[in-house]
C-alpha atoms as a PDB file:
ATOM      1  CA  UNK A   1      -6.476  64.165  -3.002  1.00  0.00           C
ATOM      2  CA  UNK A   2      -9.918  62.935  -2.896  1.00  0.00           C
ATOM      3  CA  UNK A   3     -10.512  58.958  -4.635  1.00  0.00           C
ATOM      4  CA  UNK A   4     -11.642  58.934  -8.435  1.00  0.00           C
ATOM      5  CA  UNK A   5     -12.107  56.044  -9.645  1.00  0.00           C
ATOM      6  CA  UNK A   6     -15.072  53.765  -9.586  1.00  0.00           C
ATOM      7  CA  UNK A   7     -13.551  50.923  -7.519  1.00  0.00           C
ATOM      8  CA  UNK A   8     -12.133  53.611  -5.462  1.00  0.00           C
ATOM      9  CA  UNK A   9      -8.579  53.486  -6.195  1.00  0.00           C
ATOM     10  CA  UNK A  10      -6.818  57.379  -5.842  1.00  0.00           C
ATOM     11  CA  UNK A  11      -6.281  58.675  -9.709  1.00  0.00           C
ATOM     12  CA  UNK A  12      -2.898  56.794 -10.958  1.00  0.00           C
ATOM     13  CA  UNK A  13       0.952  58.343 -10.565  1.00  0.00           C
ATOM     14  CA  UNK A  14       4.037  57.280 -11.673  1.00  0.00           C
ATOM     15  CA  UNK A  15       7.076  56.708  -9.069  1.00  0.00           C
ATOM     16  CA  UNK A  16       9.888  59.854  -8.437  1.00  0.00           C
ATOM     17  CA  UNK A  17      12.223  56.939  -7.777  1.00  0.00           C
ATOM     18  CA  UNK A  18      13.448  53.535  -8.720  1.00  0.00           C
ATOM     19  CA  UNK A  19      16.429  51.454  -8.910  1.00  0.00           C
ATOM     20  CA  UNK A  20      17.894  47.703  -8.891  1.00  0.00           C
ATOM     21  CA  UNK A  21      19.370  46.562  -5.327  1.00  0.00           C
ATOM     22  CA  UNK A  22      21.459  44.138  -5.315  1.00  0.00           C
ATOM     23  CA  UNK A  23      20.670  41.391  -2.610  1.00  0.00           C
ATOM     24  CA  UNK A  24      23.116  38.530  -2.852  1.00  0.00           C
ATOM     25  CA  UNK A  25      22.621  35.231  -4.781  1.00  0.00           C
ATOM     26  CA  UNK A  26      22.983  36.508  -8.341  1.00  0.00           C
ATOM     27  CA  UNK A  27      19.245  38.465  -7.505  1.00  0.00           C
ATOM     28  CA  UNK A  28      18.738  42.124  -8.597  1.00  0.00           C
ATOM     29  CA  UNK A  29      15.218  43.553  -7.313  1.00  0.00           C
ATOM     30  CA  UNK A  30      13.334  46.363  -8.703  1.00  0.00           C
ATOM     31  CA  UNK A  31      11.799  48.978  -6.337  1.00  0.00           C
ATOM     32  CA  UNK A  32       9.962  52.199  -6.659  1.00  0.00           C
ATOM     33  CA  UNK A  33       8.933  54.970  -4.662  1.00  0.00           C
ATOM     34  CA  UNK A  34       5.425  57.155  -5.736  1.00  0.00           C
ATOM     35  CA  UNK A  35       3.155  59.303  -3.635  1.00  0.00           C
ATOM     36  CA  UNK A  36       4.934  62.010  -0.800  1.00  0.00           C
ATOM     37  CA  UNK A  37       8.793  61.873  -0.213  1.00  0.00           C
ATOM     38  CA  UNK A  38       7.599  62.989   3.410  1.00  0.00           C
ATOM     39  CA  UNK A  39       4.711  60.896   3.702  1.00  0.00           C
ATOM     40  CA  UNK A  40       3.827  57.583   6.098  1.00  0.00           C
ATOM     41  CA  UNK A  41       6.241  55.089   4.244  1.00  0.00           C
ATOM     42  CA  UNK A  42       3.742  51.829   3.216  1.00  0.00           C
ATOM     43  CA  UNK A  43       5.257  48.766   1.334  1.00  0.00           C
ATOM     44  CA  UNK A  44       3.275  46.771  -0.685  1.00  0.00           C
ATOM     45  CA  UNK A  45       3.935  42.929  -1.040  1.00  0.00           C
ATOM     46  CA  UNK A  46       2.701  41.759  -4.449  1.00  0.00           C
ATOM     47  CA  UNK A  47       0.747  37.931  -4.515  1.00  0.00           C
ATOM     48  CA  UNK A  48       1.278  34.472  -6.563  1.00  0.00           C
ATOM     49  CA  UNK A  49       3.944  34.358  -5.244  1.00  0.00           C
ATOM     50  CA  UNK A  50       5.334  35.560  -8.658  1.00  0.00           C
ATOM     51  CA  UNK A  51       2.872  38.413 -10.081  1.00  0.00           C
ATOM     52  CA  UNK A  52       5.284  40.757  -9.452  1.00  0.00           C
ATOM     53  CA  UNK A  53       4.272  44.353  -8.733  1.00  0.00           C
ATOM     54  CA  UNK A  54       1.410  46.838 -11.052  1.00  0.00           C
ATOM     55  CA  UNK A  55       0.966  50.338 -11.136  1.00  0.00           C
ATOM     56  CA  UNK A  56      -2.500  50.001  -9.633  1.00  0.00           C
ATOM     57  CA  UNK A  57      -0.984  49.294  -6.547  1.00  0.00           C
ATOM     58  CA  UNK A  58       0.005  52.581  -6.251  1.00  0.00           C
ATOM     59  CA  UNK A  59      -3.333  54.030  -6.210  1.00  0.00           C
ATOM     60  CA  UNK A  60      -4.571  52.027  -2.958  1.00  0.00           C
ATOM     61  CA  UNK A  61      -2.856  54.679  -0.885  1.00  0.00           C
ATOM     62  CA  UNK A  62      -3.781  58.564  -0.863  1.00  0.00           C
ATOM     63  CA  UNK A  63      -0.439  59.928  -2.693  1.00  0.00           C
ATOM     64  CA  UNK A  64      -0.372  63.574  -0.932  1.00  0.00           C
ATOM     65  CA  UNK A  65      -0.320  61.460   2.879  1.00  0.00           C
ATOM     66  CA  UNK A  66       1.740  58.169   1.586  1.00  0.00           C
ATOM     67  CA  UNK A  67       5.202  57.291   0.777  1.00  0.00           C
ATOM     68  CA  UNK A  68       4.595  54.196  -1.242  1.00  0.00           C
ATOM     69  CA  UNK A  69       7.136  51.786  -1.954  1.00  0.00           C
ATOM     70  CA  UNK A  70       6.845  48.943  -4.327  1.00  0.00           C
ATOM     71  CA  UNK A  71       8.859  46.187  -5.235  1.00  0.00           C
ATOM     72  CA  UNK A  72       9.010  43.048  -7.651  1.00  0.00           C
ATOM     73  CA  UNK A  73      10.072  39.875  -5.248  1.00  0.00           C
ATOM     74  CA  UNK A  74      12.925  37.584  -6.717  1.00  0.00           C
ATOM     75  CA  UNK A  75      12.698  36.273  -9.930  1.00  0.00           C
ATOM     76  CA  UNK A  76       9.541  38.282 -10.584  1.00  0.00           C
ATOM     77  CA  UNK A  77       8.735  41.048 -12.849  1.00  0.00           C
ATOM     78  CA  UNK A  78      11.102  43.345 -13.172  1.00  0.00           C
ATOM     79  CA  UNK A  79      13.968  41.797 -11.138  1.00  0.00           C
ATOM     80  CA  UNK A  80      16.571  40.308 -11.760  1.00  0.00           C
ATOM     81  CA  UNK A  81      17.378  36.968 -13.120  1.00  0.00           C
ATOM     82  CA  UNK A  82      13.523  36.077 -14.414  1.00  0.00           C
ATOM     83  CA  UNK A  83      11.727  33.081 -13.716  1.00  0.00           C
ATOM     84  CA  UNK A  84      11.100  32.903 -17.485  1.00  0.00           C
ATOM     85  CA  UNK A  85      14.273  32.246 -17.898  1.00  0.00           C
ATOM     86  CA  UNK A  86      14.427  28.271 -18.296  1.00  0.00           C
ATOM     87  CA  UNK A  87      17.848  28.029 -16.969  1.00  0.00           C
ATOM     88  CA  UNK A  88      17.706  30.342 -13.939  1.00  0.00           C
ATOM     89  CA  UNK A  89      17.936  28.534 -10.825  1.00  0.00           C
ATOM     90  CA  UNK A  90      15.167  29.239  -8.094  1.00  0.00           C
ATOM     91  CA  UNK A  91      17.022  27.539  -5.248  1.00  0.00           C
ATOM     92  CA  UNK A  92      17.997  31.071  -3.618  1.00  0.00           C
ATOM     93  CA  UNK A  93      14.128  32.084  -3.527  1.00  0.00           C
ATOM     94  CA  UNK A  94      12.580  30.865  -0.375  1.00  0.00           C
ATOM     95  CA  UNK A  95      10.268  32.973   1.998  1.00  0.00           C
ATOM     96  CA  UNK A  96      13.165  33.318   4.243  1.00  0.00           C
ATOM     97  CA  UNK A  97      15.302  34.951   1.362  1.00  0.00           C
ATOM     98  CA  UNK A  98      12.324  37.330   0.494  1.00  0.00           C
ATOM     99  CA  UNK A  99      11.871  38.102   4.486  1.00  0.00           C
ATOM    100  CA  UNK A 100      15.345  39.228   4.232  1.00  0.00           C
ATOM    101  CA  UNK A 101      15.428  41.121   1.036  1.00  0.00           C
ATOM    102  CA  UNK A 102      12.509  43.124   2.629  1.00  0.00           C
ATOM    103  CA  UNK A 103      14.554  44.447   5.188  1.00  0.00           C
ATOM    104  CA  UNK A 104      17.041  44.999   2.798  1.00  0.00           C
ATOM    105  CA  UNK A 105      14.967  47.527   1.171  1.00  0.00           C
ATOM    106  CA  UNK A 106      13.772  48.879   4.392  1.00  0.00           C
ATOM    107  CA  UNK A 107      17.257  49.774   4.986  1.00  0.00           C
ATOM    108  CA  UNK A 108      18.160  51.291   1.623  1.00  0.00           C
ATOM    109  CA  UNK A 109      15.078  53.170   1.741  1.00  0.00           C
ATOM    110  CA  UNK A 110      16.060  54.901   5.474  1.00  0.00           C
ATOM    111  CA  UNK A 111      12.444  53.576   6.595  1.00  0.00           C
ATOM    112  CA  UNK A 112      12.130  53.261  10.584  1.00  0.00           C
ATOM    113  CA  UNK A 113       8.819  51.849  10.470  1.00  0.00           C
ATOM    114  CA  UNK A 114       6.555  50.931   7.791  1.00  0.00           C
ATOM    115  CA  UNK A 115       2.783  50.148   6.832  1.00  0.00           C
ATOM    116  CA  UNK A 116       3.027  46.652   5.394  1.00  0.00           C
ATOM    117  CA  UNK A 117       0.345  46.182   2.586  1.00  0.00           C
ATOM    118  CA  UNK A 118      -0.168  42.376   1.246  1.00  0.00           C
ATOM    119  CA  UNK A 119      -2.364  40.630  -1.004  1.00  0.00           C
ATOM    120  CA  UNK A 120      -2.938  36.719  -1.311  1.00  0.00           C
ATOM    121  CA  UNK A 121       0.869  35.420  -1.240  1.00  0.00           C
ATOM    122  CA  UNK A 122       1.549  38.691  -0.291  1.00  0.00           C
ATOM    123  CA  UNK A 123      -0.663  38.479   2.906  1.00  0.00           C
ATOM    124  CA  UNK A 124       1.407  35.125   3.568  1.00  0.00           C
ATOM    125  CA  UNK A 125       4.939  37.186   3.017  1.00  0.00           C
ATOM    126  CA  UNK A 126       3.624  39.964   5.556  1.00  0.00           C
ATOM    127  CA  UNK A 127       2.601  37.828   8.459  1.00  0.00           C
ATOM    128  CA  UNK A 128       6.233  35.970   8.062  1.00  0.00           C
ATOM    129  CA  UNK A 129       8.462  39.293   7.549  1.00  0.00           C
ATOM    130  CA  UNK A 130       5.817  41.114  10.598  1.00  0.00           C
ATOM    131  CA  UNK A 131       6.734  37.597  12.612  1.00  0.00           C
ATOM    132  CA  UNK A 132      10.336  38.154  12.081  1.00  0.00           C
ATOM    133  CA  UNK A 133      10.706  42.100  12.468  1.00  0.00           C
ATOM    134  CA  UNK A 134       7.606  43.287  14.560  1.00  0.00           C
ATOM    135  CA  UNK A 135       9.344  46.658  15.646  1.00  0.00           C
ATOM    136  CA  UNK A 136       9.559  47.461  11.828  1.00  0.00           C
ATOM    137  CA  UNK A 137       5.830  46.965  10.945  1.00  0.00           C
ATOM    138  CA  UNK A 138       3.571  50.220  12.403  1.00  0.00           C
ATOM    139  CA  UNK A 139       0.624  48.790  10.839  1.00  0.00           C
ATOM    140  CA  UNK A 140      -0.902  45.428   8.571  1.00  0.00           C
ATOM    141  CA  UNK A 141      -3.587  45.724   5.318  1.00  0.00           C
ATOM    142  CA  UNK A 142      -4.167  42.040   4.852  1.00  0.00           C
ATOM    143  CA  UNK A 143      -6.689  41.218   1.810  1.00  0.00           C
ATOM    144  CA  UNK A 144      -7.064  37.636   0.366  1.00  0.00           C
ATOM    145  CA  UNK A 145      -5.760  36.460   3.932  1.00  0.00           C
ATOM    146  CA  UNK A 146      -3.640  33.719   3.122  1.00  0.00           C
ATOM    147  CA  UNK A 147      -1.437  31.073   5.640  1.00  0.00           C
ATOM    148  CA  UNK A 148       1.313  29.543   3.483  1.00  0.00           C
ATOM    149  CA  UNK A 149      -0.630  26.312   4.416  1.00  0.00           C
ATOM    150  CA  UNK A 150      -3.789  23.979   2.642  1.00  0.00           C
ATOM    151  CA  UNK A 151      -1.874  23.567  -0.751  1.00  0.00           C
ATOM    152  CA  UNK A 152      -3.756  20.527  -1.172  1.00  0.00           C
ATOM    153  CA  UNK A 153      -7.028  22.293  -0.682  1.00  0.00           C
ATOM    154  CA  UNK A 154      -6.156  23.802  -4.519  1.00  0.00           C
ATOM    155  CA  UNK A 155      -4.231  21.319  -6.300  1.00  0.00           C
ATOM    156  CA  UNK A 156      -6.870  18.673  -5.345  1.00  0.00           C
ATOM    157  CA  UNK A 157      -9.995  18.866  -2.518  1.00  0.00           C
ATOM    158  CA  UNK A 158     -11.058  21.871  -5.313  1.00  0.00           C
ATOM    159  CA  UNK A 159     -11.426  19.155  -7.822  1.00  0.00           C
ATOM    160  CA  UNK A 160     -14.965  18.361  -5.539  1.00  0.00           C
ATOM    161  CA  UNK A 161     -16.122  22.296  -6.789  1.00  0.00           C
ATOM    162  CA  UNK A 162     -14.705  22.258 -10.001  1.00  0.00           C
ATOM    163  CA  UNK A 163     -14.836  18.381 -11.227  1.00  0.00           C
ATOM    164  CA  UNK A 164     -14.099  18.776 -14.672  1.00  0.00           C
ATOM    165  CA  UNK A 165     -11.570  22.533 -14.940  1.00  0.00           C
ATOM    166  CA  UNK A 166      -9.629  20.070 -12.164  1.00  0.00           C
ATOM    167  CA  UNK A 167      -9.536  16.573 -14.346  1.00  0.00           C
ATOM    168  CA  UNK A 168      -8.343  18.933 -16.982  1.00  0.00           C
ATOM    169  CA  UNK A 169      -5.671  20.463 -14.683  1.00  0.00           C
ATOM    170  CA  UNK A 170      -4.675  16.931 -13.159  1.00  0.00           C
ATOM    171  CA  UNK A 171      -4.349  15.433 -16.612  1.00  0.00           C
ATOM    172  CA  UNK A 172      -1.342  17.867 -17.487  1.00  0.00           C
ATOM    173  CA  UNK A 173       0.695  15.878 -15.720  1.00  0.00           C
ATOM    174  CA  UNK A 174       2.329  12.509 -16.456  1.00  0.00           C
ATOM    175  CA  UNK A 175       0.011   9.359 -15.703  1.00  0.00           C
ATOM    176  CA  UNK A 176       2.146   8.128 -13.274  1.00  0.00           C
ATOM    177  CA  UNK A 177       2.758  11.163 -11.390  1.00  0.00           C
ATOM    178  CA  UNK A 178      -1.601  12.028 -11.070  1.00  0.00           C
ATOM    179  CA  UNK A 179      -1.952  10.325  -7.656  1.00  0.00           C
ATOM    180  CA  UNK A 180       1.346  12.490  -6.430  1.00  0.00           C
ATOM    181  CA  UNK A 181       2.118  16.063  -5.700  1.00  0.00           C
ATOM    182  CA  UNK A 182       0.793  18.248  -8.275  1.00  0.00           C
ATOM    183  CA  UNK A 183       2.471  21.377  -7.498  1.00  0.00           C
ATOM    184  CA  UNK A 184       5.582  19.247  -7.859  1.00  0.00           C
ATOM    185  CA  UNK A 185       4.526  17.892 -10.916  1.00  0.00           C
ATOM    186  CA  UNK A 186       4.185  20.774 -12.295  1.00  0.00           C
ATOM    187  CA  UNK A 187       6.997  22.485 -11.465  1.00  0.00           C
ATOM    188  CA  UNK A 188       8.760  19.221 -13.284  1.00  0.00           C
ATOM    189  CA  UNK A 189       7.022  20.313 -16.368  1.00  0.00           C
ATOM    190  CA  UNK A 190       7.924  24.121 -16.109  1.00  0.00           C
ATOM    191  CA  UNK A 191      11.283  23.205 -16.021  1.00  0.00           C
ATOM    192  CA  UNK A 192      11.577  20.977 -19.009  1.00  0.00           C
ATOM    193  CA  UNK A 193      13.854  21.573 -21.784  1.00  0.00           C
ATOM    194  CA  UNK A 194      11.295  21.885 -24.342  1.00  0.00           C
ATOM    195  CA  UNK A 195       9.588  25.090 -24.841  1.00  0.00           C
ATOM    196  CA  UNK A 196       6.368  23.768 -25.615  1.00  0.00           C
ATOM    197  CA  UNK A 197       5.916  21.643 -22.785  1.00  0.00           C
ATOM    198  CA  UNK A 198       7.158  24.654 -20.743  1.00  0.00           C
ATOM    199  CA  UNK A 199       4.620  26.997 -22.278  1.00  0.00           C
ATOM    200  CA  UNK A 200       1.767  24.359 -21.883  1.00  0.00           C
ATOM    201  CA  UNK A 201       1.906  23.339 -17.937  1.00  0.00           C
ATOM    202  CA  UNK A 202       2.447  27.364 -17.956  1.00  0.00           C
ATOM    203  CA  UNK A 203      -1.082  27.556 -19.527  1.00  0.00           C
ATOM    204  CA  UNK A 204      -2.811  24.907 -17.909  1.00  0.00           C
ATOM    205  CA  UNK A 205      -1.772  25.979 -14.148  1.00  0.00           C
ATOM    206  CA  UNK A 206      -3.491  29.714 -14.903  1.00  0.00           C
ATOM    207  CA  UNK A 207      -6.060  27.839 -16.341  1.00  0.00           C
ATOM    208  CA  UNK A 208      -6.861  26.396 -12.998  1.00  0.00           C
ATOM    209  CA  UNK A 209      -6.096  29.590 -10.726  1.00  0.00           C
ATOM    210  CA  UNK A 210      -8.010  31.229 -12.580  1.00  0.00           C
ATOM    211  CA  UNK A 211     -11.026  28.647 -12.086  1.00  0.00           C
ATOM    212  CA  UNK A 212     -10.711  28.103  -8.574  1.00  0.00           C
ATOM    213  CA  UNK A 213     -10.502  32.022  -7.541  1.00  0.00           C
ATOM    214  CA  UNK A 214     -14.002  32.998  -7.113  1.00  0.00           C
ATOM    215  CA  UNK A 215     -17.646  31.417  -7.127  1.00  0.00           C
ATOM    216  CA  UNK A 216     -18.365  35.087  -7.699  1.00  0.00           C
ATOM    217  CA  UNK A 217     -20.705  34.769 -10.886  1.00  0.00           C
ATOM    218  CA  UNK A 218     -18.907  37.630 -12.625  1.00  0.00           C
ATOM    219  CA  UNK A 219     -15.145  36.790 -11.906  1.00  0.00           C
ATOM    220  CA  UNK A 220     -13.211  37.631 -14.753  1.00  0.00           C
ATOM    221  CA  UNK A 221     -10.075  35.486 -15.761  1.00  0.00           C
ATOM    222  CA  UNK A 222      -6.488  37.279 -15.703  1.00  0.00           C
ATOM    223  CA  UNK A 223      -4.342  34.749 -15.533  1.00  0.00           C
ATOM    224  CA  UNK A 224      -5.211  32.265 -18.554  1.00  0.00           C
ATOM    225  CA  UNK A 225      -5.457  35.302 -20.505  1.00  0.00           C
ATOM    226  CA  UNK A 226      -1.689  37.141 -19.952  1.00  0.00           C
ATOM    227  CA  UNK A 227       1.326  37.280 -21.912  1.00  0.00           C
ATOM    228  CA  UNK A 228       2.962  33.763 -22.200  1.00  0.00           C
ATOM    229  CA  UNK A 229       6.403  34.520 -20.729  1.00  0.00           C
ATOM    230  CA  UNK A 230       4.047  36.274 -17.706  1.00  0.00           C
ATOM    231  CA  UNK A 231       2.589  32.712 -17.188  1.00  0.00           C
ATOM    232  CA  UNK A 232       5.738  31.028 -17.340  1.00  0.00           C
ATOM    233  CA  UNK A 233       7.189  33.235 -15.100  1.00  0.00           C
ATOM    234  CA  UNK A 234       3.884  32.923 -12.592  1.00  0.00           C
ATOM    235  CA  UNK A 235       3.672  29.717 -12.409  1.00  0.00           C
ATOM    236  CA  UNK A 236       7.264  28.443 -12.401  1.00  0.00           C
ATOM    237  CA  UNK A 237       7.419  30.430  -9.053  1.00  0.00           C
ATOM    238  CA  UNK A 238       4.075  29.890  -7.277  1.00  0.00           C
ATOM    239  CA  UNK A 239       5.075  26.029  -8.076  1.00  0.00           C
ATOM    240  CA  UNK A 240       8.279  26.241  -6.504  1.00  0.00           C
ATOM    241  CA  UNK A 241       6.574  27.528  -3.407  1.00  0.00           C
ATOM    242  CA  UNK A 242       4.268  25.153  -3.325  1.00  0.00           C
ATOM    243  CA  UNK A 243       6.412  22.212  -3.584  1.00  0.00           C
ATOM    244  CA  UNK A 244       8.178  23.354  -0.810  1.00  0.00           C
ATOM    245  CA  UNK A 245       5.348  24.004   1.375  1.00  0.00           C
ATOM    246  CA  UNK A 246       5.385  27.520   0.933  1.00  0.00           C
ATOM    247  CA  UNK A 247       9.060  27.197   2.778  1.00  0.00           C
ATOM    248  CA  UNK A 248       6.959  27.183   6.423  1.00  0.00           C
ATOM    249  CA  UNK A 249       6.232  24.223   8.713  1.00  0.00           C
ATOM    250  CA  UNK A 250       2.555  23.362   8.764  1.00  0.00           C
ATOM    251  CA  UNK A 251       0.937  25.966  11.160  1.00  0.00           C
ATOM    252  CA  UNK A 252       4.123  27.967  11.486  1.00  0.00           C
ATOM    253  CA  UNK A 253       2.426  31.320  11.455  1.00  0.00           C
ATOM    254  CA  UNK A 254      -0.453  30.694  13.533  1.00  0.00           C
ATOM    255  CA  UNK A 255       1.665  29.785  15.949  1.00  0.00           C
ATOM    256  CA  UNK A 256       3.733  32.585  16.377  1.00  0.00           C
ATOM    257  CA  UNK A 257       0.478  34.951  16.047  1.00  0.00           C
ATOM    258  CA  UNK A 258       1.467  36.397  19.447  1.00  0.00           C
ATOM    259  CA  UNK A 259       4.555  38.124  18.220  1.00  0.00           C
ATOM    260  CA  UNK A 260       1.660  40.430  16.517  1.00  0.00           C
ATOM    261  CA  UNK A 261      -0.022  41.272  19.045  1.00  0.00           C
ATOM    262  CA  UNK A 262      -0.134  45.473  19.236  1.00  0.00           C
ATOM    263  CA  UNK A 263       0.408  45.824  15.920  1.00  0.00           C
ATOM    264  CA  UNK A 264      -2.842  47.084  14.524  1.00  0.00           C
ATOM    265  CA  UNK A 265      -4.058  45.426  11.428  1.00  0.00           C
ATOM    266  CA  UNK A 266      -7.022  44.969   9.044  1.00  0.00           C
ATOM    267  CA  UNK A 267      -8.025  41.705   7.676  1.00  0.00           C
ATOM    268  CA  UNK A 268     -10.125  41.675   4.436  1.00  0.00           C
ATOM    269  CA  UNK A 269     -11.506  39.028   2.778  1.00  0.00           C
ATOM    270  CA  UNK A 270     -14.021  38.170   0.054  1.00  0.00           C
ATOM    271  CA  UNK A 271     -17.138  35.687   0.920  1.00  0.00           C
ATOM    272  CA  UNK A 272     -16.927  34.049  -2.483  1.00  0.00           C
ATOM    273  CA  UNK A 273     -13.449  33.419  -2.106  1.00  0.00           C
ATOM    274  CA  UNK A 274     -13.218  29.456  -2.690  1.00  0.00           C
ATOM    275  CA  UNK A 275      -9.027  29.083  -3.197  1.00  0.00           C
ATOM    276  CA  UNK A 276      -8.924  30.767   0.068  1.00  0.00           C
ATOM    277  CA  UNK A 277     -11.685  30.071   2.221  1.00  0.00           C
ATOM    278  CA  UNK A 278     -12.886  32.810   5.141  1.00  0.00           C
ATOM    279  CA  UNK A 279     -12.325  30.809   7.800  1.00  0.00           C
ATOM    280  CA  UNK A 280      -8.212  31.407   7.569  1.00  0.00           C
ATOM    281  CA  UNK A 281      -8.618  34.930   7.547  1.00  0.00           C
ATOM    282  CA  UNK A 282     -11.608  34.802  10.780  1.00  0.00           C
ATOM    283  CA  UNK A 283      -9.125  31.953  12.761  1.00  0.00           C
ATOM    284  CA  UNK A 284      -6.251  35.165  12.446  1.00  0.00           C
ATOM    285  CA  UNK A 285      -8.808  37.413  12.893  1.00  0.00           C
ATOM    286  CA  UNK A 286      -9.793  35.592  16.494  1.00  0.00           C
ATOM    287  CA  UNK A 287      -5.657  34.970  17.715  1.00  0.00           C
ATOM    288  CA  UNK A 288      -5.235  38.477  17.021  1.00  0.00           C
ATOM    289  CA  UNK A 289      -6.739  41.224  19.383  1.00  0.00           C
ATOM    290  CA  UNK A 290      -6.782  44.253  17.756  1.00  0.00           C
ATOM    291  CA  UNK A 291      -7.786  42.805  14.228  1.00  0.00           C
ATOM    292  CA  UNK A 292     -10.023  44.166  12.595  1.00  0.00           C
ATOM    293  CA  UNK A 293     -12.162  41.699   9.923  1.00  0.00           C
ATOM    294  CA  UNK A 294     -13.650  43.219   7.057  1.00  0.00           C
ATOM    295  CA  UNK A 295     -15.616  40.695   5.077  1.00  0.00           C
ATOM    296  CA  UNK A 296     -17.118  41.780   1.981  1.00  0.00           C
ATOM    297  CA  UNK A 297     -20.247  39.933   0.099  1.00  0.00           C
ATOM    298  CA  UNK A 298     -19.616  41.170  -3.270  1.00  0.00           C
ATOM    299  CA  UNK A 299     -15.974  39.440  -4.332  1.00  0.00           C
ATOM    300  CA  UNK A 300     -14.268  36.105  -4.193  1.00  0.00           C
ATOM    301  CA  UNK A 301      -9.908  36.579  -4.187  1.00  0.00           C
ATOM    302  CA  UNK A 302      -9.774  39.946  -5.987  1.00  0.00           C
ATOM    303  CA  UNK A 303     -12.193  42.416  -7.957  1.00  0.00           C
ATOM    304  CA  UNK A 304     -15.343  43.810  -6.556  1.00  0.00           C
ATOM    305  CA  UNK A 305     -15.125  46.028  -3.360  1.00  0.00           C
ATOM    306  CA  UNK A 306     -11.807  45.216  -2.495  1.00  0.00           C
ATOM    307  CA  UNK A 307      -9.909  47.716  -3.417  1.00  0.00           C
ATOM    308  CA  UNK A 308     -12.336  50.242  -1.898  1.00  0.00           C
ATOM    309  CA  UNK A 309     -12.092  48.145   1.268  1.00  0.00           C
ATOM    310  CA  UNK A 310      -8.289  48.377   0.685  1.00  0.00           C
ATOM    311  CA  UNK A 311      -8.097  52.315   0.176  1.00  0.00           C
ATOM    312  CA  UNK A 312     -10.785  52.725   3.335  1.00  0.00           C
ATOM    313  CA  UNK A 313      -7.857  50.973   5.303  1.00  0.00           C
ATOM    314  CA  UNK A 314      -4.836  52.611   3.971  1.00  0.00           C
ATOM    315  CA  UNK A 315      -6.894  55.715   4.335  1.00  0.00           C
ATOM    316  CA  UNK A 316      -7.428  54.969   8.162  1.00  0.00           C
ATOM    317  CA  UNK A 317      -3.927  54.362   9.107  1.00  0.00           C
ATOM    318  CA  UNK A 318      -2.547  57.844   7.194  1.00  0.00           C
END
């Protein structure tokens, strides 16, 4: 089936199969299937972390060649209990729980060996579940290569790009807490018992991702401009992670970079991306032999040519 649309995506299909699995902790987690029931089984790993899963995603791997699986991580989208939830408890969602439900799946799913797709968070969530389980992993699409690390680098050095979307962001916090952890701060916010301050730290933190995504000059916002319960849910999770430090020790996956070593992989990355500067994505690109980097001069974190890019990769590991 050739590629149809104009950012050269495959023409969109709907999944032949989906269900809840149950993975322990009180968490339920949607998953599809789409494409070939015989195919070359792919996974892809949504970002934030807390986006969940789209049907676009589908479409960045040739249906008649791919079995495409899909999945909404804990607390996201689809699964089960929702971050929008006020009262749900995100204690049981760590990297380490999500490393785990992936194999889970893996399992259900009777995959031997997978493609492992990942965008943004989802780049971060592939290099630790690869790290973990490297005889699972046949191949790596990495675009919007991010570390887990340099949370500071967006809650605050941005601020030096972005002066007065980032006094704006900063101010949503209490006085006393501006000189602190934002991310924290935040998350303080998200969790309050009134609705309105919920809904307004929701607002303000897409606000922010939305600014600090791209010094492309026609990014277009998608955060700051979703559904309400969508930003709660977003940002009640990516603050969690970052509070935490992404649930990794500083440098934890560069470190154990070796452990990938003969696993091919493609590395793409936008030249305008300012949240997530190149030079993560060409410091992997250099520990990994056998990497290829593909850095594209048209696109910051997401839009312009990189879901082409994405679809020439997918395309090249069928």
């Amino acid at each position: 089936m050739g590629r149809g649309s104009e950012d050269g995506r495959y023409p969109p299909i709907e999944p032949y199969d989906s269900g809840m699995l149950e993975v322990g902790d009180g968490h339920s987690l949607y998953w599809e299937v789409s494409g070939n029931p015989e195919g070359k089984p792919a996974v892809a790993l949504h970002g934030g972390p807390g986006t969940g899963g789209s049907p676009g995603m589908r479409s960045l791997f040739d249906p008649e060649r791919y079995r495409v699986v899909l999945f909404d991580q804990r607390n996201a989208g689809r699964s089960t209990p929702s971050a929008a939830d006020p009262v749900v408890d995100l204690s049981a969602n760590t990297t380490q729980h999500l490393v785990a439900d992936l194999e889970a799946l893996r399992t259900h799913l009777g995959v031997e060996r997978w493609l492992v797709w990942g965008a943004s968070w989802g780049v971060t969530l592939a290099l630790a579940y690869a790290q973990t389980h490297p005889d699972r992993v046949a191949e790596l699409v990495l675009a919007a290569v991010t570390d887990g690390d340099h949370h500071d680098w967006i809650t605050r050095t941005m601020g030096r790009i972005f002066p007065r979307e980032w006094e704006r962001f900063r101010d949503g916090v209490p006085l006393d807490e501006r000189d602190g952890d934002l991310a924290a701060a935040y998350s303080r916010l998200l969790h309050d018992p009134d609705p309105g301050v919920r809904a307004e730290a929701a607002r303000r933190w897409c606000e922010w991702e939305d600014t600090h995504m791209s010094l492309a000059p026609d990014a277009a916002p998608y955060l700051s401009v979703a559904d309400p319960a969508f930003q709660l849910t977003f940002a009640r999770i990516v603050t969690h992670y970052w509070s935490h430090g992404s649930f990794l020790e500083e440098g934890q996956l560069f470190r154990a970079v070796e452990s990938l070593h003969g696993i091919p992989a493609v590395l793409i990355h936008g030249r305008y991306d300012v949240s997530g500067p190149l030079d993560t994505a060409w410091a992997l690109h250099r520990a990994w032999p056998g990497s290829e980097l593909v850095v594209l001069d048209d696109t910051g974190h997401r839009g312009g040519s990189m879901s082409a890019a994405i679809t020439a990769a997918t395309d090249g590991f069928a």
